[in-house]
PDB file of N, CA and C in Angstrom:
ATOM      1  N   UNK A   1      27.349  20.608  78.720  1.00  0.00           N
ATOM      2  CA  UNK A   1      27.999  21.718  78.101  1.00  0.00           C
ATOM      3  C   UNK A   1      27.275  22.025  76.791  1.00  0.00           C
ATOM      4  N   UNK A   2      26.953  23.400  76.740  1.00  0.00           N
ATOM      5  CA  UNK A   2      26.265  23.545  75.726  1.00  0.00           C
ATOM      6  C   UNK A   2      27.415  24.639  74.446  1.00  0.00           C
ATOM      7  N   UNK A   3      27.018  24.238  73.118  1.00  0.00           N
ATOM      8  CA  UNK A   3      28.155  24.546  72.425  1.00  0.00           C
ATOM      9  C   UNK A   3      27.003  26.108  71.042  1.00  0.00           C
ATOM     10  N   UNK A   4      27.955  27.112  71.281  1.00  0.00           N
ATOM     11  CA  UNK A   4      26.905  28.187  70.859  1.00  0.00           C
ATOM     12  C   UNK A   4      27.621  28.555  69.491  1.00  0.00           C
ATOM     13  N   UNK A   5      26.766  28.429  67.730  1.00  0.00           N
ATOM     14  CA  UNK A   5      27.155  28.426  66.918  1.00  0.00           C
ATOM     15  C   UNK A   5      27.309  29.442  66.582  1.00  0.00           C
ATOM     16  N   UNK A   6      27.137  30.841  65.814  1.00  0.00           N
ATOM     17  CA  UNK A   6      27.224  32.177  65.154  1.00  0.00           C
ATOM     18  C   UNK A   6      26.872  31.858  63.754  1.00  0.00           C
ATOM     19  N   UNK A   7      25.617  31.668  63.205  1.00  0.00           N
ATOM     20  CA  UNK A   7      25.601  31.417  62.110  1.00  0.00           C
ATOM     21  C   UNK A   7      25.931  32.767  61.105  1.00  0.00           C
ATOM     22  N   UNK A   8      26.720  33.076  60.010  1.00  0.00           N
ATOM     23  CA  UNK A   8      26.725  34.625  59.685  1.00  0.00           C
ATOM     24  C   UNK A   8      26.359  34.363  57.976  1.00  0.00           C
ATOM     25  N   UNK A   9      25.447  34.892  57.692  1.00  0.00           N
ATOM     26  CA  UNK A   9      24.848  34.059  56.121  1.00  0.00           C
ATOM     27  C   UNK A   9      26.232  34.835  55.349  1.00  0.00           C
ATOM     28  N   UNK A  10      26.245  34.265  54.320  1.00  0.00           N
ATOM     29  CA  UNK A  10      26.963  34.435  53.202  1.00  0.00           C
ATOM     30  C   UNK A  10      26.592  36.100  52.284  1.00  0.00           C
ATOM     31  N   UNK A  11      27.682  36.628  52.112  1.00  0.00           N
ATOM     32  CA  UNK A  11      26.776  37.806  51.590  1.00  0.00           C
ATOM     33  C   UNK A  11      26.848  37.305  49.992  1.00  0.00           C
ATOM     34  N   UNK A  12      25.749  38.198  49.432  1.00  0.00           N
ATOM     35  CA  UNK A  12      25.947  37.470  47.978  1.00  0.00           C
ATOM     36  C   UNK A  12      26.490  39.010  47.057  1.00  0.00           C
ATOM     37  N   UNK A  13      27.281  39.123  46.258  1.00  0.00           N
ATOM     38  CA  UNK A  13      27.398  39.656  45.174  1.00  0.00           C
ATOM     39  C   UNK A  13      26.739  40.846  45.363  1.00  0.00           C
ATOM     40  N   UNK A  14      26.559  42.015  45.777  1.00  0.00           N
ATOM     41  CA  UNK A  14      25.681  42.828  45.879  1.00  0.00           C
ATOM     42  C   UNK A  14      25.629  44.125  44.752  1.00  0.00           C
ATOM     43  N   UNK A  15      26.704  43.802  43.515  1.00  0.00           N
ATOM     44  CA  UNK A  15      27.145  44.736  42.484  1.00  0.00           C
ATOM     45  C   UNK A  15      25.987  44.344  41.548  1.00  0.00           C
ATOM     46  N   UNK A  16      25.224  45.359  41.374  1.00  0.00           N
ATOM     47  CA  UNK A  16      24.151  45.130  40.366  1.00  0.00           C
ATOM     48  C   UNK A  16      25.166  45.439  38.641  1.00  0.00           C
ATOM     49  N   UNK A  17      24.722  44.567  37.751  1.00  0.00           N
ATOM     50  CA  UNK A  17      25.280  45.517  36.459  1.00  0.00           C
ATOM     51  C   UNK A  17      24.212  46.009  36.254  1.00  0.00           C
ATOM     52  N   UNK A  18      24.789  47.524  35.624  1.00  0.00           N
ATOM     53  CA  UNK A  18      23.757  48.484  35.111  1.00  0.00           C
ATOM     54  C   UNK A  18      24.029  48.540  33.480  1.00  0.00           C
ATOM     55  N   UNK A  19      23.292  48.753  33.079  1.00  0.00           N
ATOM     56  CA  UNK A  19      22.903  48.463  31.255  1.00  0.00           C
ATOM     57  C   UNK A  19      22.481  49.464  30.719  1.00  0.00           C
ATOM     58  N   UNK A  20      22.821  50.035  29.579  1.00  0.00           N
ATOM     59  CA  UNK A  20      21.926  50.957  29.104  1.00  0.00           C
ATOM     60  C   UNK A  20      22.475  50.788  27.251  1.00  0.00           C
ATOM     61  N   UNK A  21      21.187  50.777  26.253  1.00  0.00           N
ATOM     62  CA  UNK A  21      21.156  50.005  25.375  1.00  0.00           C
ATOM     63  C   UNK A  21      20.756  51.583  24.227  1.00  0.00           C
ATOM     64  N   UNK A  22      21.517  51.845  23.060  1.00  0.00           N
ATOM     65  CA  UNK A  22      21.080  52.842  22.488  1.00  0.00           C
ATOM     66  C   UNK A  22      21.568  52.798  21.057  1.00  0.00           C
ATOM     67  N   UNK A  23      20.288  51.768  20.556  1.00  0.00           N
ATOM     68  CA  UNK A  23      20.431  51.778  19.030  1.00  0.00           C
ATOM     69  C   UNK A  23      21.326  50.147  18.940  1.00  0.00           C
ATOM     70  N   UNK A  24      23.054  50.532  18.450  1.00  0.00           N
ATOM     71  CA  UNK A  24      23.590  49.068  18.576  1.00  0.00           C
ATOM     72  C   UNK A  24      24.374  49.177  19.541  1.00  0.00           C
ATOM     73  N   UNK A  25      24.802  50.056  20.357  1.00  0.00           N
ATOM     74  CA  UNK A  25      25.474  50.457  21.278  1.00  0.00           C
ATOM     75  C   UNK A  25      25.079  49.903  22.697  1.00  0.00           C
ATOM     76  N   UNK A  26      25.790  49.098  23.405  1.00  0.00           N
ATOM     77  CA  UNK A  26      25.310  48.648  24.658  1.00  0.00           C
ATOM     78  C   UNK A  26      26.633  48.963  26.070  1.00  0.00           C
ATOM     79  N   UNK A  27      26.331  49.732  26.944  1.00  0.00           N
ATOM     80  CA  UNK A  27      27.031  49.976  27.795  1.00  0.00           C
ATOM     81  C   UNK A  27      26.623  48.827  29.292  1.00  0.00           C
ATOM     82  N   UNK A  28      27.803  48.293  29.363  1.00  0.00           N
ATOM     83  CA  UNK A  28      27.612  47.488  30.550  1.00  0.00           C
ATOM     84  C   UNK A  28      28.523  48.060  31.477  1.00  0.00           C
ATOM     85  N   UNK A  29      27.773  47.924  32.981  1.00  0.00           N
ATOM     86  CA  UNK A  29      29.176  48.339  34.240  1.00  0.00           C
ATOM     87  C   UNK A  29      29.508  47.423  34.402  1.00  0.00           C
ATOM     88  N   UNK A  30      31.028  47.638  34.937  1.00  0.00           N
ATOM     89  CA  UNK A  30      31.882  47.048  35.513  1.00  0.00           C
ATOM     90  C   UNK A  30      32.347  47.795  36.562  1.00  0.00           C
ATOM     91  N   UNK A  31      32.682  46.629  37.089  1.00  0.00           N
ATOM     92  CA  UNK A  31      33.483  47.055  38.790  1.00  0.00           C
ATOM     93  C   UNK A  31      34.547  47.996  38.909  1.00  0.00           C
ATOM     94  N   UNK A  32      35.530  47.909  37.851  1.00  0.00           N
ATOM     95  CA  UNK A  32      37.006  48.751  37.379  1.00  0.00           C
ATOM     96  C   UNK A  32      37.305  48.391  36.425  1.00  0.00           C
ATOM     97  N   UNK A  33      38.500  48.916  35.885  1.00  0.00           N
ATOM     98  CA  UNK A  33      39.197  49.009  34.624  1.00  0.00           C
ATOM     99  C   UNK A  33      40.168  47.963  34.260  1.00  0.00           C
ATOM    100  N   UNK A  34      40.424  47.074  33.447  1.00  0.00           N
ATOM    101  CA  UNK A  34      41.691  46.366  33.793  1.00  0.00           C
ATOM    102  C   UNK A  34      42.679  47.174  33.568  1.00  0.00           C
ATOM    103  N   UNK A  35      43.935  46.437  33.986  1.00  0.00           N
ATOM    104  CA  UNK A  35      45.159  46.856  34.112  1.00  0.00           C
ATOM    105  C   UNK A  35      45.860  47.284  32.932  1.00  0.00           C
ATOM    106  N   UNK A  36      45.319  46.549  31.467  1.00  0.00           N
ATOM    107  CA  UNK A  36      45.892  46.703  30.237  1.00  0.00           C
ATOM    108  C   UNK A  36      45.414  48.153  29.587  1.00  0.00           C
ATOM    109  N   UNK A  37      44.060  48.697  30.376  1.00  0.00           N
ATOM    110  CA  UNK A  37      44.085  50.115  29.171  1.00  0.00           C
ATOM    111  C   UNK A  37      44.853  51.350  29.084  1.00  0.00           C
ATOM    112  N   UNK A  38      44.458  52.012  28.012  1.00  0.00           N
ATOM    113  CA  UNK A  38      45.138  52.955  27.911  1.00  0.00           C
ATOM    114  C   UNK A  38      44.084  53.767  27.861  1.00  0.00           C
ATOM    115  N   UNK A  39      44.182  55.208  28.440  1.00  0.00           N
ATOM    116  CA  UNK A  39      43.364  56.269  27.854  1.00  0.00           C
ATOM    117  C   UNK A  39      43.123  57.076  26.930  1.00  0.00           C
ATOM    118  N   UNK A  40      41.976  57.329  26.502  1.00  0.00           N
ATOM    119  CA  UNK A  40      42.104  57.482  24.780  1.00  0.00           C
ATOM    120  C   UNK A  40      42.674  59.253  24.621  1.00  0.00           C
ATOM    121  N   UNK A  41      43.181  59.631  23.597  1.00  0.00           N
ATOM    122  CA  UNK A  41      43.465  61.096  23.716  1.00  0.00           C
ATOM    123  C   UNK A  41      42.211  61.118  22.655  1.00  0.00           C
ATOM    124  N   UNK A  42      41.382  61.328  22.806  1.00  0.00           N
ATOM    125  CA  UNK A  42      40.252  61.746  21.581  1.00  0.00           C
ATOM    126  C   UNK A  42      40.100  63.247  21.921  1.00  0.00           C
ATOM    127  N   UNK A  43      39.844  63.635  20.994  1.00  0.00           N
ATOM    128  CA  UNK A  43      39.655  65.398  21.026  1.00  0.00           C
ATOM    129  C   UNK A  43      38.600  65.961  20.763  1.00  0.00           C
ATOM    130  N   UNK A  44      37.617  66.353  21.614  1.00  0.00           N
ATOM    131  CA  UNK A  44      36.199  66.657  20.948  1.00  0.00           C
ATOM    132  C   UNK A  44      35.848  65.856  21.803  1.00  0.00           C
ATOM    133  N   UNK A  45      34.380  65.428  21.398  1.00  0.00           N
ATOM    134  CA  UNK A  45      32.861  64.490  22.354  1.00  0.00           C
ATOM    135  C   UNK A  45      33.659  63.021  21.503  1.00  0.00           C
ATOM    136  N   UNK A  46      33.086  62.287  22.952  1.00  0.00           N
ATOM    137  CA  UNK A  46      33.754  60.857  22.613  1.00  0.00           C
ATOM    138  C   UNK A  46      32.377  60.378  21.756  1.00  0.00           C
ATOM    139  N   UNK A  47      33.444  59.272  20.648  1.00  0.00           N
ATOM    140  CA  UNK A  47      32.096  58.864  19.726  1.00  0.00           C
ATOM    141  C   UNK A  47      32.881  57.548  20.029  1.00  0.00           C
ATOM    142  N   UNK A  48      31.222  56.955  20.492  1.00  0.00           N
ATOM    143  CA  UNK A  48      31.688  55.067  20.605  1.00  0.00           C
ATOM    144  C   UNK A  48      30.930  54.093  19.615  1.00  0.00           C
ATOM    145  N   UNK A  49      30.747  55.200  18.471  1.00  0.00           N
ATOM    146  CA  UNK A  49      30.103  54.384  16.898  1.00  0.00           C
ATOM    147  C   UNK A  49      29.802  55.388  16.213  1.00  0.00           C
ATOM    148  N   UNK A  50      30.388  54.712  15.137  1.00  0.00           N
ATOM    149  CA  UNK A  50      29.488  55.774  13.653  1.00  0.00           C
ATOM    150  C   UNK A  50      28.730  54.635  12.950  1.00  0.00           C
ATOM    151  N   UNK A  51      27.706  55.500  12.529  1.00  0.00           N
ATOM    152  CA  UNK A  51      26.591  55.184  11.668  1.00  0.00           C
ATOM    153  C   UNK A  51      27.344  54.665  10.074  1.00  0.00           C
ATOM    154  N   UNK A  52      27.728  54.034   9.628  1.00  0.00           N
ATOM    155  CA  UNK A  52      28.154  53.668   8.445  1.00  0.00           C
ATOM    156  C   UNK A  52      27.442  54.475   7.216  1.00  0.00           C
ATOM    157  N   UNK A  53      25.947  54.321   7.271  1.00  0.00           N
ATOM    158  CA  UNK A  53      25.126  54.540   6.250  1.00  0.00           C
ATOM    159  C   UNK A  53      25.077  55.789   6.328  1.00  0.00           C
ATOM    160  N   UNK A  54      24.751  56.489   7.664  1.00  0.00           N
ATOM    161  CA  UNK A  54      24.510  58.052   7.704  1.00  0.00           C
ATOM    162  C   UNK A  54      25.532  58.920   8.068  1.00  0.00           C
ATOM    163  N   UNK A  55      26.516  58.465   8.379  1.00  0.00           N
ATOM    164  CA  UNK A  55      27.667  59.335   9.432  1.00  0.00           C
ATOM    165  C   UNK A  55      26.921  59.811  10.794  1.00  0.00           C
ATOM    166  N   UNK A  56      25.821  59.203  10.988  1.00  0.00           N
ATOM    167  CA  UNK A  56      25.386  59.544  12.633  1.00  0.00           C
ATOM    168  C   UNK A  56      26.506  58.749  13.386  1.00  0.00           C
ATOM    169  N   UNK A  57      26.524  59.274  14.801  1.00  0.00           N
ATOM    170  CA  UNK A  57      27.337  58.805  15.534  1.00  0.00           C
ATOM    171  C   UNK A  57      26.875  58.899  17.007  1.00  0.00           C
ATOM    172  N   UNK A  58      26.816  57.734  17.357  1.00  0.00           N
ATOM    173  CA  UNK A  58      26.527  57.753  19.080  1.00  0.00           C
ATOM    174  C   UNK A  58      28.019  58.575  20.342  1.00  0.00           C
ATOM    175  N   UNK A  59      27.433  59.295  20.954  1.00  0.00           N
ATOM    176  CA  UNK A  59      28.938  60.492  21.273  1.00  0.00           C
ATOM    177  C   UNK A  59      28.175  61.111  22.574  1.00  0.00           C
ATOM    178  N   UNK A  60      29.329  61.140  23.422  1.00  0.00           N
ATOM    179  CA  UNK A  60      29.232  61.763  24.940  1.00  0.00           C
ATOM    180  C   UNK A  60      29.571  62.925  24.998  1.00  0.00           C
ATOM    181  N   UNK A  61      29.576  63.991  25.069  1.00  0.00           N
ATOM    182  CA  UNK A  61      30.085  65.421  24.742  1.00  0.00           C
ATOM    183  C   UNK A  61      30.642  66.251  26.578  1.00  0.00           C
ATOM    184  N   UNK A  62      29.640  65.111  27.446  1.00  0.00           N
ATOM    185  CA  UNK A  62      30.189  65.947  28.633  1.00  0.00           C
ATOM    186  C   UNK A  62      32.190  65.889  29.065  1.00  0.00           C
ATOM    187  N   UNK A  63      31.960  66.851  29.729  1.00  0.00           N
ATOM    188  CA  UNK A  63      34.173  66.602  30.468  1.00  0.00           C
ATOM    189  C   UNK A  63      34.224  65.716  31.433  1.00  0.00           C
ATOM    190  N   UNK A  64      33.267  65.421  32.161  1.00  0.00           N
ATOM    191  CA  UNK A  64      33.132  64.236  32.868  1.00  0.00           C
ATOM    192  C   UNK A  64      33.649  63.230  32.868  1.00  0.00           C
ATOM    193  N   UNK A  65      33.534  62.574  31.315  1.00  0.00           N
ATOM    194  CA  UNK A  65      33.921  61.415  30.851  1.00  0.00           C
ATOM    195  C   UNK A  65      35.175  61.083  30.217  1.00  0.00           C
ATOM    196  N   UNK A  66      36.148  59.881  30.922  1.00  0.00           N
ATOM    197  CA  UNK A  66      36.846  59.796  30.271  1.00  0.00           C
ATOM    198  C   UNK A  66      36.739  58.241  29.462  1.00  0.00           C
ATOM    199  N   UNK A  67      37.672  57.909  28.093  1.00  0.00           N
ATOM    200  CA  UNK A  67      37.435  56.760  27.206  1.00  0.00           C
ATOM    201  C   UNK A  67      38.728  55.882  27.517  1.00  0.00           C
ATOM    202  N   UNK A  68      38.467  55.080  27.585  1.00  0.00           N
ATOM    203  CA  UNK A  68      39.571  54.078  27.644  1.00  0.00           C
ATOM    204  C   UNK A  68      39.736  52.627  26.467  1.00  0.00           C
ATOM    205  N   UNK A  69      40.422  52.685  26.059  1.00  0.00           N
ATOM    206  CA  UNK A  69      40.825  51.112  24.863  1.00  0.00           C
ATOM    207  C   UNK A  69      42.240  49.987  25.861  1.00  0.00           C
ATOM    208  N   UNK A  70      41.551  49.103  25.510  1.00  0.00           N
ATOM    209  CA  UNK A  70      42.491  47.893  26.109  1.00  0.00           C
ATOM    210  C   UNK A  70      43.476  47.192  24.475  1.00  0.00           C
ATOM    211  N   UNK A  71      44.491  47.810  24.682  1.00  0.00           N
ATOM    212  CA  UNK A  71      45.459  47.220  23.502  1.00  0.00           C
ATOM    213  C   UNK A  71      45.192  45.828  22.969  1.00  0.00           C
ATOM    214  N   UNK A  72      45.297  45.319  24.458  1.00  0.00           N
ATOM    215  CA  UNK A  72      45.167  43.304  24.099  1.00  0.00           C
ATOM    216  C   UNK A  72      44.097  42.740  23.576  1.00  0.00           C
ATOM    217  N   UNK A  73      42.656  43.434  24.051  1.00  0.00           N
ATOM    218  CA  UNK A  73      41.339  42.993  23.372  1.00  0.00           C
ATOM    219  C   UNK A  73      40.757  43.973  22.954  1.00  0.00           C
ATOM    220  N   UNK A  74      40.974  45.501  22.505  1.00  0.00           N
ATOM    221  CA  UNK A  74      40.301  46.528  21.755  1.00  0.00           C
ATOM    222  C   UNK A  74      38.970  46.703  22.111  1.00  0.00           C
ATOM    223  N   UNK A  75      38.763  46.271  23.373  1.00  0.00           N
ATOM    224  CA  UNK A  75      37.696  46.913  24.072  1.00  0.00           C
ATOM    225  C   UNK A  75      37.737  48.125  24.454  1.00  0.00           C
ATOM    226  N   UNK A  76      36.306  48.586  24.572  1.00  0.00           N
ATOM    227  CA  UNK A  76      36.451  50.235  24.840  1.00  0.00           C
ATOM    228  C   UNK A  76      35.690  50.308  26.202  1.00  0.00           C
ATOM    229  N   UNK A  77      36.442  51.203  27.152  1.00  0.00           N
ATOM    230  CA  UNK A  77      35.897  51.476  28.298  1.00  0.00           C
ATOM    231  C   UNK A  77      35.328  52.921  28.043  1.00  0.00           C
ATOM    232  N   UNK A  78      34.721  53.206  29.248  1.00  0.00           N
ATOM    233  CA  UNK A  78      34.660  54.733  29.597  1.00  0.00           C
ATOM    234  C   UNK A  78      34.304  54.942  30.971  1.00  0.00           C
ATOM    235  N   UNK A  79      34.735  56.518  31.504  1.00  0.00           N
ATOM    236  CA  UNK A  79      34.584  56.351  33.105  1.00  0.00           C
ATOM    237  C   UNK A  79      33.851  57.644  33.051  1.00  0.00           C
ATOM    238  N   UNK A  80      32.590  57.437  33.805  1.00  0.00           N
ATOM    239  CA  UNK A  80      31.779  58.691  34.001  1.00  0.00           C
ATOM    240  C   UNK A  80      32.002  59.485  35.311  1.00  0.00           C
ATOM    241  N   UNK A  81      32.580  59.867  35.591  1.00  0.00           N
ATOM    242  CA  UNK A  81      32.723  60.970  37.103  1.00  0.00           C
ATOM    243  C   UNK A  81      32.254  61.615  37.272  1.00  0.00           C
ATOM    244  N   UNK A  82      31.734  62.012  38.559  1.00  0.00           N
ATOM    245  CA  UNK A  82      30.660  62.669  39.264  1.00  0.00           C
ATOM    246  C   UNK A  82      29.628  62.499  39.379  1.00  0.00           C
ATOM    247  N   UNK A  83      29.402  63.220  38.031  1.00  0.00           N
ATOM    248  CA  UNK A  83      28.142  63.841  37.515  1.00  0.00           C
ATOM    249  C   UNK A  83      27.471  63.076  36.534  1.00  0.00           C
ATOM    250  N   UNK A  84      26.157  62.866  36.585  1.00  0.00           N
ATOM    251  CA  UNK A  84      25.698  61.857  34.991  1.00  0.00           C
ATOM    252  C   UNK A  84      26.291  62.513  33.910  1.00  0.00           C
ATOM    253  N   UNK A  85      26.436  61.681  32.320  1.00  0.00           N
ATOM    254  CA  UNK A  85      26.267  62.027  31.316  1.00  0.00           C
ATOM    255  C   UNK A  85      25.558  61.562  30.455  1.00  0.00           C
ATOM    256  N   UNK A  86      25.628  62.556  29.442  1.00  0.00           N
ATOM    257  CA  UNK A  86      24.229  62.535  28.275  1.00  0.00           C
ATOM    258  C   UNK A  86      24.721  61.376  26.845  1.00  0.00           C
ATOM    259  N   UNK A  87      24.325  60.253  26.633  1.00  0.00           N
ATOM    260  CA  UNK A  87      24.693  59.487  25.869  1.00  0.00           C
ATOM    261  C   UNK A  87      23.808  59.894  24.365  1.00  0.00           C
ATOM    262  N   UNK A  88      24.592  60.714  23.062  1.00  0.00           N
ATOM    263  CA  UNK A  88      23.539  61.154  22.497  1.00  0.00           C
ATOM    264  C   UNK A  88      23.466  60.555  21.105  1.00  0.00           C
ATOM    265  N   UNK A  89      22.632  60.571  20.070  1.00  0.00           N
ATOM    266  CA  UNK A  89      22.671  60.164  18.619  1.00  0.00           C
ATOM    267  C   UNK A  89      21.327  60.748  18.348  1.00  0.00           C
ATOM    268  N   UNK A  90      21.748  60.938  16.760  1.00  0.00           N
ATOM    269  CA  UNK A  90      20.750  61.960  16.102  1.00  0.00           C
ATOM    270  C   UNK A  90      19.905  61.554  15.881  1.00  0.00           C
ATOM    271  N   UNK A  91      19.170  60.232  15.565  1.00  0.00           N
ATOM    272  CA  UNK A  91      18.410  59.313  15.441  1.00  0.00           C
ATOM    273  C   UNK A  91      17.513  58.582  16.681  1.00  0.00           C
ATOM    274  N   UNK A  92      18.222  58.847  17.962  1.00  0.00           N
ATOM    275  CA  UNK A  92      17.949  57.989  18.884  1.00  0.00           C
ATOM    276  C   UNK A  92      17.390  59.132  19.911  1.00  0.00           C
ATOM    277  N   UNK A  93      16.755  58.812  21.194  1.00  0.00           N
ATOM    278  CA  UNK A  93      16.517  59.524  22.173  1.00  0.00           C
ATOM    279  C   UNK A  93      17.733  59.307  22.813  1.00  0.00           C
ATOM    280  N   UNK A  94      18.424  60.930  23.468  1.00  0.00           N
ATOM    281  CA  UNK A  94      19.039  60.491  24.686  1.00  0.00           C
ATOM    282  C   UNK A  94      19.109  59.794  25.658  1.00  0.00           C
ATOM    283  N   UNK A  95      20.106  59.267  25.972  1.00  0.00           N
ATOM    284  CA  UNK A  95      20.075  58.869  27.912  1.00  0.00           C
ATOM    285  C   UNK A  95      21.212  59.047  28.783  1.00  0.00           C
ATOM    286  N   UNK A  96      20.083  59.309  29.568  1.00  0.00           N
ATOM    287  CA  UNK A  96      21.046  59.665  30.903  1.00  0.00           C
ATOM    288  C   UNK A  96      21.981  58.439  31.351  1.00  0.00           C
ATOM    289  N   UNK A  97      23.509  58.609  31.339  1.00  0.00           N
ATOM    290  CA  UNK A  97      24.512  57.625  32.043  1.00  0.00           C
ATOM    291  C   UNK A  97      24.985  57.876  33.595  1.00  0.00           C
ATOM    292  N   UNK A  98      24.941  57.360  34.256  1.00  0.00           N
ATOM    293  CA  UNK A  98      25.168  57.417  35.861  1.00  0.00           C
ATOM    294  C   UNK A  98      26.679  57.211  36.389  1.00  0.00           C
ATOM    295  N   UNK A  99      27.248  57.935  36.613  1.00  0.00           N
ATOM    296  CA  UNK A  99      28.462  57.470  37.257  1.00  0.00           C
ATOM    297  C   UNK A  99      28.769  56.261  37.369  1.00  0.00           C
ATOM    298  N   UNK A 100      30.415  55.936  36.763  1.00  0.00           N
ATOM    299  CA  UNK A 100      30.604  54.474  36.512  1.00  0.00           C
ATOM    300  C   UNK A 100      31.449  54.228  35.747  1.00  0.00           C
ATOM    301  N   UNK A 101      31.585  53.056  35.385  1.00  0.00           N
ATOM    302  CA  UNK A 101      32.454  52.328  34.536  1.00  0.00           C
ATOM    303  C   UNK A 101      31.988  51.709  33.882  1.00  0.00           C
ATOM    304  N   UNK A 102      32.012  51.405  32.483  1.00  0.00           N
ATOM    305  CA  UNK A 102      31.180  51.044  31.680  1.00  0.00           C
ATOM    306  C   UNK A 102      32.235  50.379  30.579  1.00  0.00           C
ATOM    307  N   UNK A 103      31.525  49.015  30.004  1.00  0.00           N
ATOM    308  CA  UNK A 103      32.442  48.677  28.898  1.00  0.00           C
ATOM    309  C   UNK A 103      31.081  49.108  27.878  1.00  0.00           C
ATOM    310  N   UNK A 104      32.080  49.416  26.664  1.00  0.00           N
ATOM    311  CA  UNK A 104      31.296  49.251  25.105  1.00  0.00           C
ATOM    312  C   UNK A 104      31.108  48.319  24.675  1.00  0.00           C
ATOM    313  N   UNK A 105      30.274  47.674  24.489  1.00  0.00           N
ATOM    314  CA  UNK A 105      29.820  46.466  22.907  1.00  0.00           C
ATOM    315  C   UNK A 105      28.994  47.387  22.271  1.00  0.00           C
ATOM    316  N   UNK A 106      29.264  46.679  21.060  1.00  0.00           N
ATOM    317  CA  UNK A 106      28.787  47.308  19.961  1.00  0.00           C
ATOM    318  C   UNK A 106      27.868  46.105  19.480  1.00  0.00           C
ATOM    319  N   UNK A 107      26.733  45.967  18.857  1.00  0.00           N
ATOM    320  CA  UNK A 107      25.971  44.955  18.546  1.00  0.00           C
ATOM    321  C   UNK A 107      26.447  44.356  16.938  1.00  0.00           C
ATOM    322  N   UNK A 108      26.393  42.567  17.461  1.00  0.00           N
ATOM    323  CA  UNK A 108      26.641  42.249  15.690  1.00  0.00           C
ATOM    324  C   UNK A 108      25.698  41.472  15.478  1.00  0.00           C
ATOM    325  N   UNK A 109      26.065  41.455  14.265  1.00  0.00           N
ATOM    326  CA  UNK A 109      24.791  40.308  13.398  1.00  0.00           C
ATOM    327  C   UNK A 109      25.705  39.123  12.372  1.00  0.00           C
ATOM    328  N   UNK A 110      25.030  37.997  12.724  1.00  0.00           N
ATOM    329  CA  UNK A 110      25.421  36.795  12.358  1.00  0.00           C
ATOM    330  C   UNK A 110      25.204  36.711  10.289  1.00  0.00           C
ATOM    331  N   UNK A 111      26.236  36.332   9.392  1.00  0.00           N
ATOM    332  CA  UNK A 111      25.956  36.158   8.417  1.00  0.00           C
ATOM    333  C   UNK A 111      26.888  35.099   7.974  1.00  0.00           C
ATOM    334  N   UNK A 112      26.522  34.219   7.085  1.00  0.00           N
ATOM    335  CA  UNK A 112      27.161  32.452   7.084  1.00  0.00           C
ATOM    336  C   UNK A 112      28.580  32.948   6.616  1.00  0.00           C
ATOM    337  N   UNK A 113      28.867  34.077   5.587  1.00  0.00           N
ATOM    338  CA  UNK A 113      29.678  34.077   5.277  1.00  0.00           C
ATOM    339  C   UNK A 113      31.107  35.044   6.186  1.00  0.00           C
ATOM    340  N   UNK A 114      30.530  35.748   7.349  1.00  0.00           N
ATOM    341  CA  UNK A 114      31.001  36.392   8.263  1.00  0.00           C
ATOM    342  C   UNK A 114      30.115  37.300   9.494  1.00  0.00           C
ATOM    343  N   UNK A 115      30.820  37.680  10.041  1.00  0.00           N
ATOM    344  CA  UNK A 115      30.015  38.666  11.034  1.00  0.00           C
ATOM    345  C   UNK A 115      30.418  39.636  11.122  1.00  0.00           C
ATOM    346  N   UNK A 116      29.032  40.506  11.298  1.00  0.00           N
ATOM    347  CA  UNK A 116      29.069  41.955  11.097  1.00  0.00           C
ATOM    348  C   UNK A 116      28.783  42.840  11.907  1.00  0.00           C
ATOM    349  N   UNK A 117      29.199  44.187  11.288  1.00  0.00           N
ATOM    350  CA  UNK A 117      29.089  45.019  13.051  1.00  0.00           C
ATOM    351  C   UNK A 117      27.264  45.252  12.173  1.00  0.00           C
ATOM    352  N   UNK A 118      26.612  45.604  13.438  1.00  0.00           N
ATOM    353  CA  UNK A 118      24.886  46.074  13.120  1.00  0.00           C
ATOM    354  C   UNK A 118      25.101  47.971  12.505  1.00  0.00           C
ATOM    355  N   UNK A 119      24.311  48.064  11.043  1.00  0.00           N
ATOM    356  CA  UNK A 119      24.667  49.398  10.977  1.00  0.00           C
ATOM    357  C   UNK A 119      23.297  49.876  11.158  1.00  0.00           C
ATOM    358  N   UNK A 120      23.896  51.441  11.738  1.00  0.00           N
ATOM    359  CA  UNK A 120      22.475  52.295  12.926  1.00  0.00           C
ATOM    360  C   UNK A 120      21.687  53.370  11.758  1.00  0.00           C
TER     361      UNK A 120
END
């Protein structure tokens, strides 16, 4: 009697994260949203940093996009629909954002006596 196995490989993870890095601003995807956010009522082009020194500000201007904040950890989401959008700052070259979900970090910098947000 011969005994016939089905080997079926394992699939692996096939969600690439997509990244896109502009100035101190770093957008990472994610899969979805958690359950804790809220959506932001911002009025105008979403700004996900100001420039401290200059009042520049990194800001999405398309309708596409909506912003999201998580109460519990003050993370900032955003959801791009459809259509790409234009991630812009006055200082920086544009880039193109791809449909998605995206969390915000903002970049810091280490100092003995505290840590700081990076100013653009």
């Amino acid at each position: 009697m011969q005994t016939h196995f089905s080997h079926t490989p394992k699939q692996k993870n096939t969600m690439k994260t997509t990244k896109y890095r502009q100035g101190d601003v770093l957008l990472s995807s994610v899969k979805s949203l958690p359950d804790s956010v809220q959506k932001s009522e911002d009025k105008g082009p979403i700004i996900l940093a100001w420039g401290e020194a200059t009042g520049h500000h990194h800001s999405i201007k398309n309708k596409n996009v909506t912003k999201y904040v998580d109460p519990e950890t003050m993370a900032t989401y955003i959801e791009v629909a459809e259509a790409m959008a234009l991630l812009e700052h006055q200082e920086h070259a544009t880039i193109i954002i791809e449909p998605g979900i995206y969390r915000v970090g903002l970049q810091r910098e280490y100092h003995p006596q505290e840590i700081k947000r990076v100013v653009d």
